[in-house]
PDB file of N, CA and C in Angstrom:
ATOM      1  N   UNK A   1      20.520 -46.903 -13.878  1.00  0.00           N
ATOM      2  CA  UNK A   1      21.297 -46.309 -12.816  1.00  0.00           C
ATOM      3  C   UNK A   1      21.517 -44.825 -13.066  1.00  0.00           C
ATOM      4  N   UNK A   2      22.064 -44.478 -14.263  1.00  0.00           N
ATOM      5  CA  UNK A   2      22.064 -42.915 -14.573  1.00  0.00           C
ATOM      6  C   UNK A   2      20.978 -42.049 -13.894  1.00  0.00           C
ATOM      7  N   UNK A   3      19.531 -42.996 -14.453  1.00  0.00           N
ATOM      8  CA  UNK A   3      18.631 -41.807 -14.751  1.00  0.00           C
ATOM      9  C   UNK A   3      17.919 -41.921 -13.438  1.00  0.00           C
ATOM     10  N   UNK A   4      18.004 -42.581 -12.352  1.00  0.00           N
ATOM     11  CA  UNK A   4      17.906 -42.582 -10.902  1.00  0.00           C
ATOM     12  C   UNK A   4      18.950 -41.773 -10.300  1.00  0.00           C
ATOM     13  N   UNK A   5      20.041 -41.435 -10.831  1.00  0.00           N
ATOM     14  CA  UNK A   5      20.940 -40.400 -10.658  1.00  0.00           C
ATOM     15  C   UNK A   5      20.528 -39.307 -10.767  1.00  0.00           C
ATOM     16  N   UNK A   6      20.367 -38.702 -12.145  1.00  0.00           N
ATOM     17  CA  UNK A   6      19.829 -37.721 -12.605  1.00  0.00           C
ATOM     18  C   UNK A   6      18.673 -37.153 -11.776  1.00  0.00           C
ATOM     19  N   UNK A   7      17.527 -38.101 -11.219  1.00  0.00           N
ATOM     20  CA  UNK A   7      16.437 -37.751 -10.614  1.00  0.00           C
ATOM     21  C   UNK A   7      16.767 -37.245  -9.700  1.00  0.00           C
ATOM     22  N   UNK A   8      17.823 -37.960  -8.598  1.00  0.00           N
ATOM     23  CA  UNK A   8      18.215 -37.309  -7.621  1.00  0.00           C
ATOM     24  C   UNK A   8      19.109 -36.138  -7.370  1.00  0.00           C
ATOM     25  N   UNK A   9      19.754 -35.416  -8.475  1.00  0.00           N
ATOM     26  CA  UNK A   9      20.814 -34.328  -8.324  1.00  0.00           C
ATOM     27  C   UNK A   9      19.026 -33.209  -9.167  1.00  0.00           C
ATOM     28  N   UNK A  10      18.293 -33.609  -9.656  1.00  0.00           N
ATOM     29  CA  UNK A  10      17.561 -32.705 -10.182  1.00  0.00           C
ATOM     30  C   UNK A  10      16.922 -32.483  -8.825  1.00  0.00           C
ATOM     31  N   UNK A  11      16.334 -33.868  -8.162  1.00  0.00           N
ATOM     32  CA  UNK A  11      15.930 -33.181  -6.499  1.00  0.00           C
ATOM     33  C   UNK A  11      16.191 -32.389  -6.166  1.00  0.00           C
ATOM     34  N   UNK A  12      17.610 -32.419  -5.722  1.00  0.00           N
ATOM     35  CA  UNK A  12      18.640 -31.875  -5.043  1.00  0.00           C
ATOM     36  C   UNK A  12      19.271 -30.681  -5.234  1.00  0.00           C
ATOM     37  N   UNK A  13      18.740 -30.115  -6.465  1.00  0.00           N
ATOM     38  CA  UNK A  13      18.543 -28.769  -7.111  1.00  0.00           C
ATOM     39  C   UNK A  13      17.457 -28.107  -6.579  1.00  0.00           C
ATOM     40  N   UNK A  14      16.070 -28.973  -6.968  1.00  0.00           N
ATOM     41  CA  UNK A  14      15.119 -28.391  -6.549  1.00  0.00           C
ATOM     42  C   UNK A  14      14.969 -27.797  -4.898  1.00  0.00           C
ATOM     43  N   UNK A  15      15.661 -28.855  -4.010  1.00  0.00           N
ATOM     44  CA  UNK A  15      15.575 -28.666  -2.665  1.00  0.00           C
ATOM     45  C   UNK A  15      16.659 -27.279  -2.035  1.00  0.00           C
ATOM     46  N   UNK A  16      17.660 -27.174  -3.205  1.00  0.00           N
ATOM     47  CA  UNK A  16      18.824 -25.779  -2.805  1.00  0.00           C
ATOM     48  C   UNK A  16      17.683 -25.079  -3.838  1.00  0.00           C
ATOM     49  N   UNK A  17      16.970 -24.883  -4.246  1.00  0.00           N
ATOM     50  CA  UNK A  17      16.648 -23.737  -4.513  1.00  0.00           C
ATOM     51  C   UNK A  17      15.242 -23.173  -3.612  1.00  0.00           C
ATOM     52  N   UNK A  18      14.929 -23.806  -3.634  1.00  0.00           N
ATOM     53  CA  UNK A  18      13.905 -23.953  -2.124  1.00  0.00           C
ATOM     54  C   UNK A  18      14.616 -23.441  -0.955  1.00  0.00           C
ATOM     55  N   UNK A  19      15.920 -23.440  -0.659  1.00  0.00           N
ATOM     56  CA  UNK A  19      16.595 -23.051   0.522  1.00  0.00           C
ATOM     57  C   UNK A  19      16.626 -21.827   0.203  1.00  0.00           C
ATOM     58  N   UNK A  20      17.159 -21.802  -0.678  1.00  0.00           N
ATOM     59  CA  UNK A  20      17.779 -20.403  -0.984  1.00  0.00           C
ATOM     60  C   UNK A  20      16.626 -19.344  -1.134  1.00  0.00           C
ATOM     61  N   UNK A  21      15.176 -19.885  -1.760  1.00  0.00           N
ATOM     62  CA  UNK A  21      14.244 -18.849  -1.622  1.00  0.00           C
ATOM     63  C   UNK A  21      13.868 -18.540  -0.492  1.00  0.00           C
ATOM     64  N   UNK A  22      14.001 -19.407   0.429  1.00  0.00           N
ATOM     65  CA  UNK A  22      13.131 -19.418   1.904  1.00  0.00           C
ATOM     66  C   UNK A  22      14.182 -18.334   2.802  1.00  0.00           C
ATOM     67  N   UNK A  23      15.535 -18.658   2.338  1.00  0.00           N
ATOM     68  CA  UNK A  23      16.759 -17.628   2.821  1.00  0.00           C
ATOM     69  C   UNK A  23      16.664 -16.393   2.668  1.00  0.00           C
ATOM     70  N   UNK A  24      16.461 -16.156   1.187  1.00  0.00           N
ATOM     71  CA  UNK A  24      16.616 -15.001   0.585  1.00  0.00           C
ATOM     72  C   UNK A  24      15.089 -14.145   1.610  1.00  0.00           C
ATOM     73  N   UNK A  25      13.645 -14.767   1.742  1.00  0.00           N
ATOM     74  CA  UNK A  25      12.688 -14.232   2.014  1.00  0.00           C
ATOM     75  C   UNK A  25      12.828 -14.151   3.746  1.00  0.00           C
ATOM     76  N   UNK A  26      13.559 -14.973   4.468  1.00  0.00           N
ATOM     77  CA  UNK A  26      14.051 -14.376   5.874  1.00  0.00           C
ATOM     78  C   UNK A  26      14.700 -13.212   5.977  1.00  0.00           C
ATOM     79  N   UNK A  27      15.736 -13.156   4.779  1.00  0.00           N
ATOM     80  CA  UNK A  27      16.685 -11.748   4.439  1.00  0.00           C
ATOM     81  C   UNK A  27      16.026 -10.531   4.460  1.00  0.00           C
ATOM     82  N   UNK A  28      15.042 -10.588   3.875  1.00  0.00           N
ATOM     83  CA  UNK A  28      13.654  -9.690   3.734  1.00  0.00           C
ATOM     84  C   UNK A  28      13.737  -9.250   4.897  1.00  0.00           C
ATOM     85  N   UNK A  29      12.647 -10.389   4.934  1.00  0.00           N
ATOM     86  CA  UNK A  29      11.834  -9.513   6.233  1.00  0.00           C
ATOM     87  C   UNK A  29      12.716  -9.254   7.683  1.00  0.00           C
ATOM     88  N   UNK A  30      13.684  -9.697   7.744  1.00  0.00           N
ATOM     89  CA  UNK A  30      14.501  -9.390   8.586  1.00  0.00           C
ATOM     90  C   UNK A  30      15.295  -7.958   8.618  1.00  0.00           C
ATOM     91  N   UNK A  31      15.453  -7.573   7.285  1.00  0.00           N
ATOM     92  CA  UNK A  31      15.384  -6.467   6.267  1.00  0.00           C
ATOM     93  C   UNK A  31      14.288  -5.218   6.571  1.00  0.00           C
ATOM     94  N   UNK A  32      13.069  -5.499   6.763  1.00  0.00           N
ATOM     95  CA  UNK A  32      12.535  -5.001   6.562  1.00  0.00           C
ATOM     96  C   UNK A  32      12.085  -4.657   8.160  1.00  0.00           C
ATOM     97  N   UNK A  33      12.210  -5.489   9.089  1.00  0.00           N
ATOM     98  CA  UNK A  33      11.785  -5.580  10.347  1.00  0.00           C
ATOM     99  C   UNK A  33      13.147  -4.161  10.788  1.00  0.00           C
ATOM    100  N   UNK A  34      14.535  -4.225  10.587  1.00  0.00           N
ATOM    101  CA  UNK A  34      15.196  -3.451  10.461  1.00  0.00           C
ATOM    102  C   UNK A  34      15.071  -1.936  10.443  1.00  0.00           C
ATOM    103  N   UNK A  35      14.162  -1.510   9.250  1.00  0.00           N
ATOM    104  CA  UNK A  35      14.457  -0.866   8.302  1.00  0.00           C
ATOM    105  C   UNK A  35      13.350   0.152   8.933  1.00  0.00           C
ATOM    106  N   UNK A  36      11.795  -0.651   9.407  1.00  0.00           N
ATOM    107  CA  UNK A  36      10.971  -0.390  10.740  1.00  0.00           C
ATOM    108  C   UNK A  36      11.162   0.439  11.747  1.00  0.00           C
ATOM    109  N   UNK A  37      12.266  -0.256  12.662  1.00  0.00           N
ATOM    110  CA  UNK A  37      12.278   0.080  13.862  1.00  0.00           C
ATOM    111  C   UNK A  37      13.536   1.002  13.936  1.00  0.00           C
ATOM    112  N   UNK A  38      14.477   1.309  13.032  1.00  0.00           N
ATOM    113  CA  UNK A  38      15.025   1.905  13.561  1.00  0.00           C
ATOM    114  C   UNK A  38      15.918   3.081  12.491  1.00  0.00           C
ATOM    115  N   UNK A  39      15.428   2.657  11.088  1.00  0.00           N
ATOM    116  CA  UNK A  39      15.617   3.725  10.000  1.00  0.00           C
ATOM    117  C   UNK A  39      14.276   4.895   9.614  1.00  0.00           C
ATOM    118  N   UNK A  40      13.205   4.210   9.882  1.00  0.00           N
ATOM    119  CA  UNK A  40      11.871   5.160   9.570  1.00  0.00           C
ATOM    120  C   UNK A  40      11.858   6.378  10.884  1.00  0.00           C
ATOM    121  N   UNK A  41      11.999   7.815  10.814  1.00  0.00           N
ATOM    122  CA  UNK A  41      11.481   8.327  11.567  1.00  0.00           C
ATOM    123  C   UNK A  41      10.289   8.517  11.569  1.00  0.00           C
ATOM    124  N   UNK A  42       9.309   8.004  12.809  1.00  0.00           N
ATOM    125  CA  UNK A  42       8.052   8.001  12.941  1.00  0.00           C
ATOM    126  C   UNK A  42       7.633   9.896  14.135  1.00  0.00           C
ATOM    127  N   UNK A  43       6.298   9.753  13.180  1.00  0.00           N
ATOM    128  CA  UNK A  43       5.989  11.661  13.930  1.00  0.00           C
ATOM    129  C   UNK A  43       5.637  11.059  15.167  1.00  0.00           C
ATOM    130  N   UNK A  44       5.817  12.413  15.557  1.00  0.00           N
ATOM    131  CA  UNK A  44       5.078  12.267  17.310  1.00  0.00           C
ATOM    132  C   UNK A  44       3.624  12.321  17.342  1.00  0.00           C
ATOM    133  N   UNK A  45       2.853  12.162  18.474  1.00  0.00           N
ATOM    134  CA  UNK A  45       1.997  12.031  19.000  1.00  0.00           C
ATOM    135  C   UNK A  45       1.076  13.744  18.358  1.00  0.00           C
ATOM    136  N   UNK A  46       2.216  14.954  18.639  1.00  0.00           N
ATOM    137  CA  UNK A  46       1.026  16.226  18.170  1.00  0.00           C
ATOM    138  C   UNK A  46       1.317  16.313  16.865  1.00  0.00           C
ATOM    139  N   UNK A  47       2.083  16.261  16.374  1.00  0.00           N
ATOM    140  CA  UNK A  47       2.005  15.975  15.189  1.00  0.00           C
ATOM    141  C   UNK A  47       1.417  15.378  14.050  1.00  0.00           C
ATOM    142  N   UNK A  48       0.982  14.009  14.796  1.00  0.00           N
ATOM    143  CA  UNK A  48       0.179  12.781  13.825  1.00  0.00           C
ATOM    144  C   UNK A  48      -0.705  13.676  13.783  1.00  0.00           C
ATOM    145  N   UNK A  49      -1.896  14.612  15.270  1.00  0.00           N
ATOM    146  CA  UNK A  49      -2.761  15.185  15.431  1.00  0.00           C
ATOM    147  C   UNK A  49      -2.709  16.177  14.523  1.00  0.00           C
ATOM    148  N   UNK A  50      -1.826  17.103  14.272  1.00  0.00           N
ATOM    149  CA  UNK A  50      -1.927  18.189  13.447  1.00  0.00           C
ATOM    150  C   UNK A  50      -1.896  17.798  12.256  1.00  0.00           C
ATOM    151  N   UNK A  51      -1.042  16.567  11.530  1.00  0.00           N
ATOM    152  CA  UNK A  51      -1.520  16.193  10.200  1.00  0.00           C
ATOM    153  C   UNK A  51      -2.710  15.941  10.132  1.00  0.00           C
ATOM    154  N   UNK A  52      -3.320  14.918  10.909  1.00  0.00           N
ATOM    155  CA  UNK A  52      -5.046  14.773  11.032  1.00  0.00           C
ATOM    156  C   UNK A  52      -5.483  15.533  10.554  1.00  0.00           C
ATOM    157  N   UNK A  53      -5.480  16.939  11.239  1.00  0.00           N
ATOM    158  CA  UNK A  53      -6.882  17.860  11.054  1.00  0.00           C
ATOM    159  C   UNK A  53      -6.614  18.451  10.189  1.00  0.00           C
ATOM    160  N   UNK A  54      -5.413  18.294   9.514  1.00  0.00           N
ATOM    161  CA  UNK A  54      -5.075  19.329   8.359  1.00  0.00           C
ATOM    162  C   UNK A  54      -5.551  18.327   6.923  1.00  0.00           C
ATOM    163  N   UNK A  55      -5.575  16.881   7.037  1.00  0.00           N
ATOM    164  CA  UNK A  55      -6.244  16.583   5.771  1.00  0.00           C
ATOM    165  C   UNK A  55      -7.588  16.552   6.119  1.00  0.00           C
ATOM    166  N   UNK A  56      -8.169  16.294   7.037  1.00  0.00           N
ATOM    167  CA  UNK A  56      -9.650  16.011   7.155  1.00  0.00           C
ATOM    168  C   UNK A  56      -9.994  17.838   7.014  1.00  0.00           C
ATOM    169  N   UNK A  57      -9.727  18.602   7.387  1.00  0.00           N
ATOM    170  CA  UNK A  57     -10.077  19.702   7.132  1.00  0.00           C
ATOM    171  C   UNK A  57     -10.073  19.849   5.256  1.00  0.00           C
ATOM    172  N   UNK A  58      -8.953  19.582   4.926  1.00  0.00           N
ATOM    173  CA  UNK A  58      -8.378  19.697   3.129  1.00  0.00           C
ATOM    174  C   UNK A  58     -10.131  19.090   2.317  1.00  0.00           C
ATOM    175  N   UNK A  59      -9.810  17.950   3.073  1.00  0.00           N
ATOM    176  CA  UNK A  59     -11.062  16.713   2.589  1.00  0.00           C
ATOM    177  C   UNK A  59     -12.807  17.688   2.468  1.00  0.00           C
ATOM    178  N   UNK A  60     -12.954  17.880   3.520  1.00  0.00           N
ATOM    179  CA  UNK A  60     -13.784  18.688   3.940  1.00  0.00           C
ATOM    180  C   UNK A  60     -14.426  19.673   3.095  1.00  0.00           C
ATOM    181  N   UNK A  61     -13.125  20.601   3.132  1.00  0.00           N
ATOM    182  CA  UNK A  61     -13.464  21.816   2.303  1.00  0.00           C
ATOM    183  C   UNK A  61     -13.852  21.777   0.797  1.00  0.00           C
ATOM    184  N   UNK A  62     -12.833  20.281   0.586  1.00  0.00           N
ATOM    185  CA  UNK A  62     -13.049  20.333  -1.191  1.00  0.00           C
ATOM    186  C   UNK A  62     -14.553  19.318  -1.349  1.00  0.00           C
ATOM    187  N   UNK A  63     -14.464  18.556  -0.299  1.00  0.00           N
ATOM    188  CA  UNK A  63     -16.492  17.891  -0.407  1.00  0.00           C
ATOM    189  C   UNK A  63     -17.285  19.071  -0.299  1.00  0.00           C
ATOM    190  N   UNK A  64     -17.306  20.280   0.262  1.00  0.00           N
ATOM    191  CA  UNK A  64     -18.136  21.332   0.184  1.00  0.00           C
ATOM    192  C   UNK A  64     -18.093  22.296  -0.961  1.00  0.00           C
ATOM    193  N   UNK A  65     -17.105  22.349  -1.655  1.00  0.00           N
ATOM    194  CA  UNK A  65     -16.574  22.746  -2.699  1.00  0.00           C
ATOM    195  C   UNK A  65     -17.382  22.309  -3.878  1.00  0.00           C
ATOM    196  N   UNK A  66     -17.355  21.015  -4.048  1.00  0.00           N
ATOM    197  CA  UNK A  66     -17.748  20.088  -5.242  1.00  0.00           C
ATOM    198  C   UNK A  66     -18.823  19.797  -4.958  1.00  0.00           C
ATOM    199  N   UNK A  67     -19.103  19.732  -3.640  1.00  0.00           N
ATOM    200  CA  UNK A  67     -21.258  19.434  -3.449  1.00  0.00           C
ATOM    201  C   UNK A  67     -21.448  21.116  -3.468  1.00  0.00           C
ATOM    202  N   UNK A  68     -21.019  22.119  -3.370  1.00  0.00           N
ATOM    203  CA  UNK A  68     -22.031  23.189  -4.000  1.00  0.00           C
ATOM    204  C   UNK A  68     -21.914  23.580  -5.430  1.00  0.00           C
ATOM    205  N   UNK A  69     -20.714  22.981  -6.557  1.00  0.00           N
ATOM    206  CA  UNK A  69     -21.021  23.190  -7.321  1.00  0.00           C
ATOM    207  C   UNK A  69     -21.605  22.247  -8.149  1.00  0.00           C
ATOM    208  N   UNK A  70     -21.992  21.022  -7.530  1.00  0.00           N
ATOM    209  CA  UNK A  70     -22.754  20.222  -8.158  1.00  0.00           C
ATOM    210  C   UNK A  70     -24.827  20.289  -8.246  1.00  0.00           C
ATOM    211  N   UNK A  71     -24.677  21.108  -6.775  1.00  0.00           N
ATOM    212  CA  UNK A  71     -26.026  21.557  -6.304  1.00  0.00           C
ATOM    213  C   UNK A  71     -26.244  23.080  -7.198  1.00  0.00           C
ATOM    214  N   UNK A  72     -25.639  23.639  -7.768  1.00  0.00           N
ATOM    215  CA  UNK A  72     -25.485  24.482  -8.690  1.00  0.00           C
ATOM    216  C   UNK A  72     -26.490  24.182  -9.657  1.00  0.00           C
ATOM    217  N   UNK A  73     -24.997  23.402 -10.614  1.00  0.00           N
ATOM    218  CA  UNK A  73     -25.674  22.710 -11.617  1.00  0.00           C
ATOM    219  C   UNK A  73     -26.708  21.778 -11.661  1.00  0.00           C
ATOM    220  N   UNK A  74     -27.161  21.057 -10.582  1.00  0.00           N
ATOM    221  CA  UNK A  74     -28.058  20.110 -10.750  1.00  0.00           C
ATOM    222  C   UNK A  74     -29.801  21.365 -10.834  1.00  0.00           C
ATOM    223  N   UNK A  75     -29.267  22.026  -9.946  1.00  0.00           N
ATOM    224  CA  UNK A  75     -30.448  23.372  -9.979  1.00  0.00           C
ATOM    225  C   UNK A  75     -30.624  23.759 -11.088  1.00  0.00           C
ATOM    226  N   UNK A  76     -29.810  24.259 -11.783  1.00  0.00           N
ATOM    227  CA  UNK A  76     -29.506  25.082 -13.249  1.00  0.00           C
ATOM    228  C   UNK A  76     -30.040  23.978 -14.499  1.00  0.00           C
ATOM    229  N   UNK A  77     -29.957  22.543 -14.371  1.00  0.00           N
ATOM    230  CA  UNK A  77     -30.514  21.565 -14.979  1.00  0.00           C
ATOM    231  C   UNK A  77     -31.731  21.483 -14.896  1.00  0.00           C
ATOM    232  N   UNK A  78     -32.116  21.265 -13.858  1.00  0.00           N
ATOM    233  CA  UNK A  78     -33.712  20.988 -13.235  1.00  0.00           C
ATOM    234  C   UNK A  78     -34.369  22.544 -13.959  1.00  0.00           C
ATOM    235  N   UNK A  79     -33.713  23.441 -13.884  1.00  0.00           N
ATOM    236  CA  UNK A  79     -34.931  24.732 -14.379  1.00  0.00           C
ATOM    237  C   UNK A  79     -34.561  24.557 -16.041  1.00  0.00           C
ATOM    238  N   UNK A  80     -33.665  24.076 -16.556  1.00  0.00           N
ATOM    239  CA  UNK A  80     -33.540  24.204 -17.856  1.00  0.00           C
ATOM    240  C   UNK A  80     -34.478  23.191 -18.630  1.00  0.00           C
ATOM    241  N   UNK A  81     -34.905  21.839 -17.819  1.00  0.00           N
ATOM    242  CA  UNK A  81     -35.538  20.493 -18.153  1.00  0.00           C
ATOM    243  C   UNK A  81     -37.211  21.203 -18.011  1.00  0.00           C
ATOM    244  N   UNK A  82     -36.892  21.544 -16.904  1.00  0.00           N
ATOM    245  CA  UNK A  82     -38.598  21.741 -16.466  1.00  0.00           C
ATOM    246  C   UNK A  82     -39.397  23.399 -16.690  1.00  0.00           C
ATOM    247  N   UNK A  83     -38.744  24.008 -17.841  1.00  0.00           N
ATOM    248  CA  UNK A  83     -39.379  24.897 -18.959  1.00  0.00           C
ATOM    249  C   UNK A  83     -40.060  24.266 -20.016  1.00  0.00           C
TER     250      UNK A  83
END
């Protein structure tokens, strides 16, 4: 009789803690759904645009950057190999 007891309050643990995780993870995202819509200031429309072109430009410049000094050196290799 005890240990049919025991089984069942250990259940019965297991099942409140199961609540409580499933609680705690509604808290979340309910939390987080929150936190979304009405704490994040989101940019505007010319703005998003002007960040755009300002990293793809950034991006850009430093791929042209690093492919001419790689076309450099790969030149400067090739005549040093092929003496």
């Amino acid at each position: 009789m005890g240990k049919n007891r025991n089984e069942k309050t250990k259940v019965a643990r297991q099942m409140q803690n199961v609540k409580a995780k499933r609680e705690g993870f509604r808290n979340f995202i309910s939390g987080v759904k929150v936190e979304l819509l009405h704490r994040v200031l989101w940019p505007k429309l010319k703005e998003m645009k002007s960040y755009s072109i300002t990293v793809v430009g950034f991006i850009l410049f430093w791929a042209l950057y690093i492919g001419m000094w790689d076309f450099i050196f790969a030149k400067g290799m090739e005549t040093l190999v092929t003496r």
